[in-house]
Protein backbone atom coordinates (compact mmCIF):
# COMPACT_ATOMS: atom_id res chain seq x y z
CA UNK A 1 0.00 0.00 0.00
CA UNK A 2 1.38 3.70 -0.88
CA UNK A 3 0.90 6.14 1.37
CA UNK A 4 1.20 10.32 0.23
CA UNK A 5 4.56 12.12 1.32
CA UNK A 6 5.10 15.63 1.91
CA UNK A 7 8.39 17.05 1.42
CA UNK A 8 9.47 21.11 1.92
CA UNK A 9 12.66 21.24 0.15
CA UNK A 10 14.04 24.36 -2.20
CA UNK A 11 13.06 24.88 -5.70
CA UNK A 12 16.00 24.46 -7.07
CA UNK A 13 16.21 21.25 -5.75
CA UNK A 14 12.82 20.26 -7.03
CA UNK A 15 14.13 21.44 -10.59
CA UNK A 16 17.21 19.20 -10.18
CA UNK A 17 15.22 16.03 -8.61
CA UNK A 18 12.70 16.33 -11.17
CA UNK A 19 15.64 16.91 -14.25
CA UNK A 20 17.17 13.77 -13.23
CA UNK A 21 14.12 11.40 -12.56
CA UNK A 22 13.21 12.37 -16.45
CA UNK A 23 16.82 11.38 -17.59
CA UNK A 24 16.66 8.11 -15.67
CA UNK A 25 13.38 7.70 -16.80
CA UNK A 26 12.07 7.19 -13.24
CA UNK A 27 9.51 8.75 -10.67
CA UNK A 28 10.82 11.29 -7.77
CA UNK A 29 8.70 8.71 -5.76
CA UNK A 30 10.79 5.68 -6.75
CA UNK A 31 14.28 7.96 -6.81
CA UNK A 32 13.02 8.29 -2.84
CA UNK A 33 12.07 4.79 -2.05
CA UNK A 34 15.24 3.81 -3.55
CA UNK A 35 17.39 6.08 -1.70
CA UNK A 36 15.31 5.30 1.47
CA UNK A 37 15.73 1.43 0.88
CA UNK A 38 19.76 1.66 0.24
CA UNK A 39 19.99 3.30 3.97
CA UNK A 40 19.03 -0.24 5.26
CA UNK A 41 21.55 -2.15 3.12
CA UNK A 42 24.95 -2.65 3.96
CA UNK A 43 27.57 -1.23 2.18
CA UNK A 44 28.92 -3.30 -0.98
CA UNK A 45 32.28 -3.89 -1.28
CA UNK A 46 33.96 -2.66 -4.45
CA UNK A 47 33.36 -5.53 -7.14
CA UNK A 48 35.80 -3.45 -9.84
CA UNK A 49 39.10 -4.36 -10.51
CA UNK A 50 41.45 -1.94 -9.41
CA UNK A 51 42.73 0.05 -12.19
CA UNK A 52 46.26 -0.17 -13.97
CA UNK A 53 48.71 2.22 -13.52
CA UNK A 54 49.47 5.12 -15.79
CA UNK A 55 52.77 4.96 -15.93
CA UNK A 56 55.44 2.29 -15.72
CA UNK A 57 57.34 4.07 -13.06
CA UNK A 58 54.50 3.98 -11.03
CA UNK A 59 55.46 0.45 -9.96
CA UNK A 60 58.50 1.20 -8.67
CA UNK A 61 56.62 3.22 -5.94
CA UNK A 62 57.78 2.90 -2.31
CA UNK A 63 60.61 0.54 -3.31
CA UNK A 64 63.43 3.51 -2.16
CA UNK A 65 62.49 4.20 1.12
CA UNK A 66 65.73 4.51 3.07
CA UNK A 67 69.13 6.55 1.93
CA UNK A 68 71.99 5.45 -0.76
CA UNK A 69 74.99 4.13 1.38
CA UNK A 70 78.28 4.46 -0.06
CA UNK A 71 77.96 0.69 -0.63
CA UNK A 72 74.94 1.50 -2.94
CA UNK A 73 76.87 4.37 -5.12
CA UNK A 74 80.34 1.84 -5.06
CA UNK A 75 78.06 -1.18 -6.34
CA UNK A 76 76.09 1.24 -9.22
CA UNK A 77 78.26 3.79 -10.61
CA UNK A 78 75.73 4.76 -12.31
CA UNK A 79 73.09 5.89 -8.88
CA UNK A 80 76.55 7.78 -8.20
CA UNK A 81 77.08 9.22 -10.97
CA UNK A 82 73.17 10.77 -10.63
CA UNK A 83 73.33 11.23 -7.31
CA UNK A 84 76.41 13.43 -8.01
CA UNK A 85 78.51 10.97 -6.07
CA UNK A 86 80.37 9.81 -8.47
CA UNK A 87 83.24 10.43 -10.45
């Protein structure tokens, strides 16, 4: 059984409720009970796969966390020679 609902809420947000229900091709009513009936649902966890990095270097993140010892620029002349170590 329905039962009549009355809301006080701004105009523009009567414009924008009703400019949406027409895109989705929907009622305000059911927008309402639908909102209403997600407050009773527990959350969903997220079913997407987690998206790829951009950028290849993006992997690498996190992996340098400490300082360069002089072992580290005498091993790789080349982290010296960036890290203006080197020769």
């Amino acid at each position: 059984m329905k039962t009549k609902l009355t809301l006080s809420i701004s105009r523009s947000r009567v414009r924008r409720v009703k400019a949406y229900s027409a895109r989705h091709r929907k009622s305000v009513s059911e927008l309402v009970e639908t909102f209403i009936d997600s407050l009773a649902e527990p959350a969903k966890p997220a079913t997407t796969k987690p998206t790829k990095k951009k950028y290849l270097v993006d992997r690498f993140a996190g992996i340098l966390t400490g300082k360069f010892t002089d072992e580290d620029y005498k091993n790789d002349p080349r982290l010296a020679r960036i890290m203006g170590k080197g020769k």
